[in-house]
PDB file of N, CA and C in Angstrom:
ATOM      1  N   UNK A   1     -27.602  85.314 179.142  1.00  0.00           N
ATOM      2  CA  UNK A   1     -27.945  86.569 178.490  1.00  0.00           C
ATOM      3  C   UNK A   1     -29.012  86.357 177.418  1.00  0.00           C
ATOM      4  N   UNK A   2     -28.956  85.279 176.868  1.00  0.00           N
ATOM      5  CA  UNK A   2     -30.289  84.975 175.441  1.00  0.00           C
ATOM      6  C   UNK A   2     -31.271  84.905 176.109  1.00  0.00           C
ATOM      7  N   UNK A   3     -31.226  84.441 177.503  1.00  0.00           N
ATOM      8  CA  UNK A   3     -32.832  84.044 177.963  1.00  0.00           C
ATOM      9  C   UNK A   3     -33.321  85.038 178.717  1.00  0.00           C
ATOM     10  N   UNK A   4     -32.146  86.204 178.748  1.00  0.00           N
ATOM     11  CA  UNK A   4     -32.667  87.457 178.985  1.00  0.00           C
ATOM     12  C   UNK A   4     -33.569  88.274 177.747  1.00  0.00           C
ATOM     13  N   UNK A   5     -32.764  88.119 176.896  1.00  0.00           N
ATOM     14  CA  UNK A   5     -33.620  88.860 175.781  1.00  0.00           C
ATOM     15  C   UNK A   5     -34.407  88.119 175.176  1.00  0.00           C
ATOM     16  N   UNK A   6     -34.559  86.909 175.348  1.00  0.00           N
ATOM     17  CA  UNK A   6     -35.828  85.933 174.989  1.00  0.00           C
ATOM     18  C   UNK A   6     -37.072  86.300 175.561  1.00  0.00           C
ATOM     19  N   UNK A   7     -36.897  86.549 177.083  1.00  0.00           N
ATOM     20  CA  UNK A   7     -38.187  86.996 178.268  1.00  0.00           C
ATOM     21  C   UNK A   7     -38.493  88.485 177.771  1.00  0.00           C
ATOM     22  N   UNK A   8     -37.589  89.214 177.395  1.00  0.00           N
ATOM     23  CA  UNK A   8     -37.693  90.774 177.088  1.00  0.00           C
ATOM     24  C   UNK A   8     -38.680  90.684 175.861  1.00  0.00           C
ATOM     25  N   UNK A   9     -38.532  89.822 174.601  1.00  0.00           N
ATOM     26  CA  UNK A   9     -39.344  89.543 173.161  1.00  0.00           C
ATOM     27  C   UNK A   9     -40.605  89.450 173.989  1.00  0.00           C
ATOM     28  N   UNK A  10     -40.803  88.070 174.677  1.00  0.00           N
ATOM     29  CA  UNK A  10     -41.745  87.804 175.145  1.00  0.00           C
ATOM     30  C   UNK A  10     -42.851  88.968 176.042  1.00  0.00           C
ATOM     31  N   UNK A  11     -41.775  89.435 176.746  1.00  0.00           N
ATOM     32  CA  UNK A  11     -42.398  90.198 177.302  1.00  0.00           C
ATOM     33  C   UNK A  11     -43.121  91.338 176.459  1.00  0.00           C
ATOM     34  N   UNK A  12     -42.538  91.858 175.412  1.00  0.00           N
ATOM     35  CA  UNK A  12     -42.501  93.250 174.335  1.00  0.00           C
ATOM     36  C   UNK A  12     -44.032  92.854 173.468  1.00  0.00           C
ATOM     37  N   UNK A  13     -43.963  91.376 173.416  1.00  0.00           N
ATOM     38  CA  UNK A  13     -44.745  90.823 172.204  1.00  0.00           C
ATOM     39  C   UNK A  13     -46.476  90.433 173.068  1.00  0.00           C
ATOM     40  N   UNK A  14     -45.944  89.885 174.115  1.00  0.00           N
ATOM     41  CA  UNK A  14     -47.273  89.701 174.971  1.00  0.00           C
ATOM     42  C   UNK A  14     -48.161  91.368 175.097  1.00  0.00           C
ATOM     43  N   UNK A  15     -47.286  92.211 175.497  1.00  0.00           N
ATOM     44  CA  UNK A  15     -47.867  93.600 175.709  1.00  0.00           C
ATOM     45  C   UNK A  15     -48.573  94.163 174.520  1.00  0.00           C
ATOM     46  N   UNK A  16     -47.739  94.316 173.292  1.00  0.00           N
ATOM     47  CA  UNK A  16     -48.302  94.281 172.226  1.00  0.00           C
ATOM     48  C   UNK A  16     -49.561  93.875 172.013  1.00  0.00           C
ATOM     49  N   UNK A  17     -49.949  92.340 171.666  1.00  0.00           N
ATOM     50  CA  UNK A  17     -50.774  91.858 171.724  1.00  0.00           C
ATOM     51  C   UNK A  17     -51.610  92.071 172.238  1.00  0.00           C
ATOM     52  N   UNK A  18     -52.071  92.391 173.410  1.00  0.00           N
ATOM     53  CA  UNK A  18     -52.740  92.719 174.487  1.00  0.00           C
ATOM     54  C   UNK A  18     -53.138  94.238 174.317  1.00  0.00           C
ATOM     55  N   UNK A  19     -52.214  94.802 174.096  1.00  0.00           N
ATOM     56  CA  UNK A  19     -52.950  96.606 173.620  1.00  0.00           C
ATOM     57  C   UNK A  19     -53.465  96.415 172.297  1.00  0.00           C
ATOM     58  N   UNK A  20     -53.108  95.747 171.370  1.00  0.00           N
ATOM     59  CA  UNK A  20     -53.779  95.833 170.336  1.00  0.00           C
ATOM     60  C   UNK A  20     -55.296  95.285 170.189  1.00  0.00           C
ATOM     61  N   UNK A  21     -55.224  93.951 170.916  1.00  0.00           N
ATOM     62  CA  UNK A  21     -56.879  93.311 171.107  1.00  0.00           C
ATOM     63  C   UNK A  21     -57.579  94.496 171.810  1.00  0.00           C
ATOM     64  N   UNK A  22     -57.247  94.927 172.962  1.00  0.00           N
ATOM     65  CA  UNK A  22     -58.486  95.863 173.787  1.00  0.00           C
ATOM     66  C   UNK A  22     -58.581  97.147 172.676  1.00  0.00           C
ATOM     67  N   UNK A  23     -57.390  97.278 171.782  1.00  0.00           N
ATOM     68  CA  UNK A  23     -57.519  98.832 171.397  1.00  0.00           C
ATOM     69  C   UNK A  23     -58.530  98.724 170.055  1.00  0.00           C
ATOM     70  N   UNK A  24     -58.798  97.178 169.328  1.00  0.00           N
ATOM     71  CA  UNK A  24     -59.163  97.261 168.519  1.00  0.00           C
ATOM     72  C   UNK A  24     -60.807  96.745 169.218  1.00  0.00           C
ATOM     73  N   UNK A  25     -61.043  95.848 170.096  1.00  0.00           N
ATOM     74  CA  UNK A  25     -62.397  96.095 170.389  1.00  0.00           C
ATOM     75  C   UNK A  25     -62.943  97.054 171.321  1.00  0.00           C
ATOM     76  N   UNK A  26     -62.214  97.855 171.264  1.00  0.00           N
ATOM     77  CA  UNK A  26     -62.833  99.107 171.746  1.00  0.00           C
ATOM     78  C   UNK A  26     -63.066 100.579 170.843  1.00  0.00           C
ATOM     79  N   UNK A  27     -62.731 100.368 169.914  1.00  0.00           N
ATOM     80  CA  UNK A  27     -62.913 100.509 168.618  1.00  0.00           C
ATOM     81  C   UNK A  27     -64.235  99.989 167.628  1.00  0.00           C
ATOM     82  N   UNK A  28     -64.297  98.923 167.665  1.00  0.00           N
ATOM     83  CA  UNK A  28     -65.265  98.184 167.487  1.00  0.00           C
ATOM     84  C   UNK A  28     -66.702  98.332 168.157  1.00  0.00           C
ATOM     85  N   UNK A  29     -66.458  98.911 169.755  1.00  0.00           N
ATOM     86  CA  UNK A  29     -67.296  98.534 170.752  1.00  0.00           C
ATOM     87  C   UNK A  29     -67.991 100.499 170.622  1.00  0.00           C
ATOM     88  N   UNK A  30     -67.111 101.351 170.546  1.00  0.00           N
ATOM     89  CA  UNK A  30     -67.315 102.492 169.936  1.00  0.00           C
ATOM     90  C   UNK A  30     -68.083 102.851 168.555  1.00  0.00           C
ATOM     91  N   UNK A  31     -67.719 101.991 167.894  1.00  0.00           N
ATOM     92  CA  UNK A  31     -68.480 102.020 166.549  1.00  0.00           C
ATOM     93  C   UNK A  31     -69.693 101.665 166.721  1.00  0.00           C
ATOM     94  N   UNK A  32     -69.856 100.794 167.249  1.00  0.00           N
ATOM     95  CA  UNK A  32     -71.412 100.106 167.321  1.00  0.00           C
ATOM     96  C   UNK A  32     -71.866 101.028 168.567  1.00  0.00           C
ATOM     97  N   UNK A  33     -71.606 101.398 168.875  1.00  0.00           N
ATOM     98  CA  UNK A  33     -72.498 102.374 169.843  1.00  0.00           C
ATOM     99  C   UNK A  33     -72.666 103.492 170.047  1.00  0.00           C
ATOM    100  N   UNK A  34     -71.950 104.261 168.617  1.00  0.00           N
ATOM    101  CA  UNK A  34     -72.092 105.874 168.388  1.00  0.00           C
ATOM    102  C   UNK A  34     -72.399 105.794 166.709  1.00  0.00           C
ATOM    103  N   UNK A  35     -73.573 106.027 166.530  1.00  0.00           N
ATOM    104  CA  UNK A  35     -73.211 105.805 165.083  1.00  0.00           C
ATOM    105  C   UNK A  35     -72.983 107.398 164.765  1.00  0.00           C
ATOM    106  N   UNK A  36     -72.438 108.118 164.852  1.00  0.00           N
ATOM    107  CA  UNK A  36     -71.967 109.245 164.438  1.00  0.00           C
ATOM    108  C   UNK A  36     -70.745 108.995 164.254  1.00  0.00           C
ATOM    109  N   UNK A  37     -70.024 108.329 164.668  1.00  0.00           N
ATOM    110  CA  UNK A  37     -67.953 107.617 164.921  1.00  0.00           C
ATOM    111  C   UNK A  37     -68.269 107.937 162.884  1.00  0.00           C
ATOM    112  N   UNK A  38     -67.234 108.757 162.654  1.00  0.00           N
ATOM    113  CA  UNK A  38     -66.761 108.592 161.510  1.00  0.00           C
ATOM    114  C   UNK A  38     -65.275 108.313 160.993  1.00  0.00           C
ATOM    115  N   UNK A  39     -64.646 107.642 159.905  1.00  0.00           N
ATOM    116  CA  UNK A  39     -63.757 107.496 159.465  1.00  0.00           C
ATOM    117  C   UNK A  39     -62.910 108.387 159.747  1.00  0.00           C
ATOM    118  N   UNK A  40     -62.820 109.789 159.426  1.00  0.00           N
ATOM    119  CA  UNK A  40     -62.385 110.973 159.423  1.00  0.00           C
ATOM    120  C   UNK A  40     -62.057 111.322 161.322  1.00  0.00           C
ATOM    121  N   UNK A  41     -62.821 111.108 162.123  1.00  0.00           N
ATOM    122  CA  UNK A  41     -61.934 110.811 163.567  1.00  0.00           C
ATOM    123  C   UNK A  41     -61.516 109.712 163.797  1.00  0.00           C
ATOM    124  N   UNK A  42     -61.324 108.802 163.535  1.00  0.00           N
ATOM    125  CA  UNK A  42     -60.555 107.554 163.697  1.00  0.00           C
ATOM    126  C   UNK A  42     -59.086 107.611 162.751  1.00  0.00           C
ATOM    127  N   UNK A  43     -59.612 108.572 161.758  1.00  0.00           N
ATOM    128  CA  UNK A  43     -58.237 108.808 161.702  1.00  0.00           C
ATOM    129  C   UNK A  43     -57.640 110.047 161.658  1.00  0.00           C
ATOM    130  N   UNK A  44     -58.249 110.806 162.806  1.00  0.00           N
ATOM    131  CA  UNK A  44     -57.424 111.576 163.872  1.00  0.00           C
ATOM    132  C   UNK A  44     -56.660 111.241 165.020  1.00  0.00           C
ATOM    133  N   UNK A  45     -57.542 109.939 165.094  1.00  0.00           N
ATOM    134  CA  UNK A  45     -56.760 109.268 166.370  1.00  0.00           C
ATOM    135  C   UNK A  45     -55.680 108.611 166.107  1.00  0.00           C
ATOM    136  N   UNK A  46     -55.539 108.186 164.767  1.00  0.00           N
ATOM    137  CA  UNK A  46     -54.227 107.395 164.151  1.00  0.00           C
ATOM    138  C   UNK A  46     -53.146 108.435 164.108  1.00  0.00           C
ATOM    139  N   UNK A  47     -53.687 109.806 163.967  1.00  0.00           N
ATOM    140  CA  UNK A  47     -52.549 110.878 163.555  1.00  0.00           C
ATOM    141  C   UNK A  47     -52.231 110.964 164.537  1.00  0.00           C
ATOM    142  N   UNK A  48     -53.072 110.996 165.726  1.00  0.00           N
ATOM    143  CA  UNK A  48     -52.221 111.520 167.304  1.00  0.00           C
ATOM    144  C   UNK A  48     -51.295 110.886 167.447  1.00  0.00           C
ATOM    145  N   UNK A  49     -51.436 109.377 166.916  1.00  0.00           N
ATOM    146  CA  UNK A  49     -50.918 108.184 168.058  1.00  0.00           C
ATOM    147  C   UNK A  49     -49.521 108.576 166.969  1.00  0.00           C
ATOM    148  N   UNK A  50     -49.151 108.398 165.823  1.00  0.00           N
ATOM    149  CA  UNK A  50     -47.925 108.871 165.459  1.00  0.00           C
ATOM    150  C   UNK A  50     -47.741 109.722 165.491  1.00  0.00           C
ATOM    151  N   UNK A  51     -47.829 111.107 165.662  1.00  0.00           N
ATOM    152  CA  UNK A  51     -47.322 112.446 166.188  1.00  0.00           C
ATOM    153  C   UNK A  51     -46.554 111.772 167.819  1.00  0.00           C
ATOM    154  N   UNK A  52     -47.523 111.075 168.358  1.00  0.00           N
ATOM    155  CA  UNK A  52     -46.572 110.871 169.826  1.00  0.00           C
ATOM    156  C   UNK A  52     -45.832 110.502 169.628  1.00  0.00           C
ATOM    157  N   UNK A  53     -45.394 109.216 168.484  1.00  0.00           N
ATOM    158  CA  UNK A  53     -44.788 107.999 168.653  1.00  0.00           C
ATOM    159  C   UNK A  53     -43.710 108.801 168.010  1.00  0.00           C
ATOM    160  N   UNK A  54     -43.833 109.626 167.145  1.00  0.00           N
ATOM    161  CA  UNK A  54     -42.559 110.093 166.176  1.00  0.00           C
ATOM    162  C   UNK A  54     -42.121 111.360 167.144  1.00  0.00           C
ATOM    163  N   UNK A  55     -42.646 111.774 167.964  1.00  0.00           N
ATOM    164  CA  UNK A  55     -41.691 112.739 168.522  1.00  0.00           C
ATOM    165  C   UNK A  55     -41.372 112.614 170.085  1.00  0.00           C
ATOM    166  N   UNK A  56     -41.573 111.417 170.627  1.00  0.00           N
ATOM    167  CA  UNK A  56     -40.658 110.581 171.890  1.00  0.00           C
ATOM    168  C   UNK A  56     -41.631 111.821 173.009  1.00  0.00           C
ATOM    169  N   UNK A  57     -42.943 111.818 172.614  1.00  0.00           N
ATOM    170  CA  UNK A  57     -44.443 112.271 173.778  1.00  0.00           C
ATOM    171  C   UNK A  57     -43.956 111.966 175.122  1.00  0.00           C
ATOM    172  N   UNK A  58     -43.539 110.702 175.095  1.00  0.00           N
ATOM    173  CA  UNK A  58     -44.247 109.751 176.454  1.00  0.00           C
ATOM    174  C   UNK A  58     -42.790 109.834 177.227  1.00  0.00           C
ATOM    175  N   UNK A  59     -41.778 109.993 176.365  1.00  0.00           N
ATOM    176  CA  UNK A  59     -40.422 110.215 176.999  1.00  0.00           C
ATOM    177  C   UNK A  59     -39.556 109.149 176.120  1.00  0.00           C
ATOM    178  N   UNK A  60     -40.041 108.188 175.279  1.00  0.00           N
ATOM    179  CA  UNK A  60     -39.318 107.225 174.779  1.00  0.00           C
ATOM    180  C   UNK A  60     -38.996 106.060 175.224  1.00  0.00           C
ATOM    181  N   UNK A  61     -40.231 105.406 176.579  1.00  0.00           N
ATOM    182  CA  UNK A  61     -40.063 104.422 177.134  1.00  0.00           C
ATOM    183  C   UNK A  61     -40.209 103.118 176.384  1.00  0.00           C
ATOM    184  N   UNK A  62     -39.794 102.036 176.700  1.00  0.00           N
ATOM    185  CA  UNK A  62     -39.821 100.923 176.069  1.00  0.00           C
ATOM    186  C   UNK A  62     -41.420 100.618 175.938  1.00  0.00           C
ATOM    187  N   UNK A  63     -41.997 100.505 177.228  1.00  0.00           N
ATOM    188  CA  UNK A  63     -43.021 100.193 177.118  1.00  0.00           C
ATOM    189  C   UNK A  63     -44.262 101.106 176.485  1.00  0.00           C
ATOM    190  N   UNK A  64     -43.984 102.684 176.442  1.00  0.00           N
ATOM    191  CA  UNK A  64     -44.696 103.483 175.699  1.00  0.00           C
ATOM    192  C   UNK A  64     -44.691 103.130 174.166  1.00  0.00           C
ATOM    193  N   UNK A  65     -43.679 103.182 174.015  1.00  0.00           N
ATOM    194  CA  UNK A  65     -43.260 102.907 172.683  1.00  0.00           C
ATOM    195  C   UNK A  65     -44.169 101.468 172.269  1.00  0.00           C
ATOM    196  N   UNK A  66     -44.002 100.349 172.706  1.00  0.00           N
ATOM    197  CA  UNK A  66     -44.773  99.060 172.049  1.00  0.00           C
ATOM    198  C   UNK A  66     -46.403  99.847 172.410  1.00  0.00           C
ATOM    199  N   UNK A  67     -46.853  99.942 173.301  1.00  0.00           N
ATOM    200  CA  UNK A  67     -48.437 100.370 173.417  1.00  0.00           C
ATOM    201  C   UNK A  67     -48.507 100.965 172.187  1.00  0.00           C
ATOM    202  N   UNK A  68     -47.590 102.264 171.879  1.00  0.00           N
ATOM    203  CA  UNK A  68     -48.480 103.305 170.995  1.00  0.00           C
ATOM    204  C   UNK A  68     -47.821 102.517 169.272  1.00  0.00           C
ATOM    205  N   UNK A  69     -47.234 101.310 169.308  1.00  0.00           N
ATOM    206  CA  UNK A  69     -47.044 100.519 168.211  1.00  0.00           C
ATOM    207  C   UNK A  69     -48.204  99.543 167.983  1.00  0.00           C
ATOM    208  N   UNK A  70     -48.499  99.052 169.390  1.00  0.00           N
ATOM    209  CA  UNK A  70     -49.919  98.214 169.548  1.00  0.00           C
ATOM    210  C   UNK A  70     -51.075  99.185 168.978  1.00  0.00           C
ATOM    211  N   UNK A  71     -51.279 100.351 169.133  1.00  0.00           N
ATOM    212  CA  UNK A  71     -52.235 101.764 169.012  1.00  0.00           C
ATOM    213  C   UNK A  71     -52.569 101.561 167.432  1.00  0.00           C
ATOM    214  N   UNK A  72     -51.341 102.017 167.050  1.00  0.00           N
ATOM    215  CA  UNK A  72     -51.309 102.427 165.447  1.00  0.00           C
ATOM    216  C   UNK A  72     -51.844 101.125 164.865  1.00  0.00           C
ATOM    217  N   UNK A  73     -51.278 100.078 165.189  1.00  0.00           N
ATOM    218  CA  UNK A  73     -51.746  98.705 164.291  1.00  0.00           C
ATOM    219  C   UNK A  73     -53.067  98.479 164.256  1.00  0.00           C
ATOM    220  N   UNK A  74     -53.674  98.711 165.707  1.00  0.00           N
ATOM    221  CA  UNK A  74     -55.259  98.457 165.532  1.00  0.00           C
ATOM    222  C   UNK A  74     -55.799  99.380 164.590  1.00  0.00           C
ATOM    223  N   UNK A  75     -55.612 100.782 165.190  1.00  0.00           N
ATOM    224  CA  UNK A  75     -56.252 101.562 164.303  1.00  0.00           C
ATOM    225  C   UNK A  75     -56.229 101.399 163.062  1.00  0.00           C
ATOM    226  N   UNK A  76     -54.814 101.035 162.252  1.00  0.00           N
ATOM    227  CA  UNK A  76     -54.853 100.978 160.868  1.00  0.00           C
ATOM    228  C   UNK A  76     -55.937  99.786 160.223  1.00  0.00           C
ATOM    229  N   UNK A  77     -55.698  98.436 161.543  1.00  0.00           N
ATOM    230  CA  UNK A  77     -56.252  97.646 160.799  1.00  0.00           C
ATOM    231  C   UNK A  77     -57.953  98.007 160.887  1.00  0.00           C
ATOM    232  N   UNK A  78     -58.532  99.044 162.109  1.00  0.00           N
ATOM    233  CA  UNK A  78     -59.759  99.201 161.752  1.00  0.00           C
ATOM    234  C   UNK A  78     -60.111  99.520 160.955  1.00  0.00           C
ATOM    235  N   UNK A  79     -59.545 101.046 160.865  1.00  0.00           N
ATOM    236  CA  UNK A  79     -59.817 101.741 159.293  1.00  0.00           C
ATOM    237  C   UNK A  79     -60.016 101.274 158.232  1.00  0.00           C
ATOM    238  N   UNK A  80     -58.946  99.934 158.145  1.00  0.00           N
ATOM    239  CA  UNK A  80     -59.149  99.044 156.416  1.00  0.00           C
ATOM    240  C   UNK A  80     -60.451  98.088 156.537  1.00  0.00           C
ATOM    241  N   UNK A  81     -60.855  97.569 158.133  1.00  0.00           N
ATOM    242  CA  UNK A  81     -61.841  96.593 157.725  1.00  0.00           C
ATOM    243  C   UNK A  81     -63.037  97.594 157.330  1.00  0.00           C
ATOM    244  N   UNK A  82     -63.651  99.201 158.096  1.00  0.00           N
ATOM    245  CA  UNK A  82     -64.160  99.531 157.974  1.00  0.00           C
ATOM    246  C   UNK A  82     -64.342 100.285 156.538  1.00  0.00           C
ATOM    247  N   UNK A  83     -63.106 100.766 155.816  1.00  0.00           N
ATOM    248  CA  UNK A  83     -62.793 100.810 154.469  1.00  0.00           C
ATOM    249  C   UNK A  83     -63.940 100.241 153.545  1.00  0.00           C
ATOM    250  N   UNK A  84     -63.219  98.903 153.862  1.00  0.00           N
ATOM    251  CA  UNK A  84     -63.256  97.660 153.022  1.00  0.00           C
ATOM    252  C   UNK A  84     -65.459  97.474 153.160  1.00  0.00           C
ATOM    253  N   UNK A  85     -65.678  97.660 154.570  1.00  0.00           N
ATOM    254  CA  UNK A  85     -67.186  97.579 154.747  1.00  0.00           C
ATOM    255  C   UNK A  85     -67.996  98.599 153.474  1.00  0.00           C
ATOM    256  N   UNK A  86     -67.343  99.598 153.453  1.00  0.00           N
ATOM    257  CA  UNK A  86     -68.097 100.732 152.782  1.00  0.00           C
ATOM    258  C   UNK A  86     -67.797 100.931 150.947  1.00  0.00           C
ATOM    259  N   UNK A  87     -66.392 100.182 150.970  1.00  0.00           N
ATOM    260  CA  UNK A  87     -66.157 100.133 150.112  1.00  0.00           C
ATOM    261  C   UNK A  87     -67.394  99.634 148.577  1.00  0.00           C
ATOM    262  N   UNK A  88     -67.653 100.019 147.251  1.00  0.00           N
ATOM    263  CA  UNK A  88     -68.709  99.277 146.731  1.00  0.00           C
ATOM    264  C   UNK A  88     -68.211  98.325 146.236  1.00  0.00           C
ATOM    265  N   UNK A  89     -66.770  98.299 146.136  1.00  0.00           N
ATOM    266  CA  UNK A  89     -66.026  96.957 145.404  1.00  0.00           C
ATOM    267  C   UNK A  89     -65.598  95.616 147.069  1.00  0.00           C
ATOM    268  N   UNK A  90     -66.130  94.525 146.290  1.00  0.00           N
ATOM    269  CA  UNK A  90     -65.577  93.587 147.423  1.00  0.00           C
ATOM    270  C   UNK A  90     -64.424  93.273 147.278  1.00  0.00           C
ATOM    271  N   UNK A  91     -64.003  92.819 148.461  1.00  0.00           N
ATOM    272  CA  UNK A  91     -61.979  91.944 148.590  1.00  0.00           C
ATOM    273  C   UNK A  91     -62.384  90.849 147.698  1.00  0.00           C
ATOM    274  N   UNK A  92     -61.789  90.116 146.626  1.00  0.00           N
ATOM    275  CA  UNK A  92     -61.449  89.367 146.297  1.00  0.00           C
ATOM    276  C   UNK A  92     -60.651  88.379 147.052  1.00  0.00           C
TER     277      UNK A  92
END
């Protein structure tokens, strides 16, 4: 039974991973090739993705559920690098 839910982590965590890399260079790959992409729709797209996630959109599948967890993470973390780009103060 552990090496059932060991393969299940694995499995949950590989998927993850994997939606989050394509979701964040495609993001990336969007930015650089629209320069109109503003902050302000990117984070419309963050609002969608939790409006789905918080009201069970997709039906509440396991695997919906990690994608649109993979979703939110990229997005957030774009938003902050792109933040952080525009920002006039640097990261320390």
């Amino acid at each position: 039974m552990a090496d059932s839910l060991n393969e299940t982590e694995k499995w949950g965590d590989s998927l993850f991973d994997d939606t989050y890399d394509r979701t964040f260079f495609e993001l990336m790959r969007h930015k650089e090739r629209n320069p109109e992409l503003s902050i302000t729709e990117i984070e419309s797209r963050l609002n969608d993705r939790y409006l789905r996630f918080g009201h069970g959109w997709d039906g509440g599948s396991p695997v919906q559920e990690v994608m649109l967890s993979a979703e939110i993470a990229a997005l957030e973390a774009f938003l902050a690098e792109w933040r952080g780009q525009l920002s006039p103060l640097k990261r320390i």
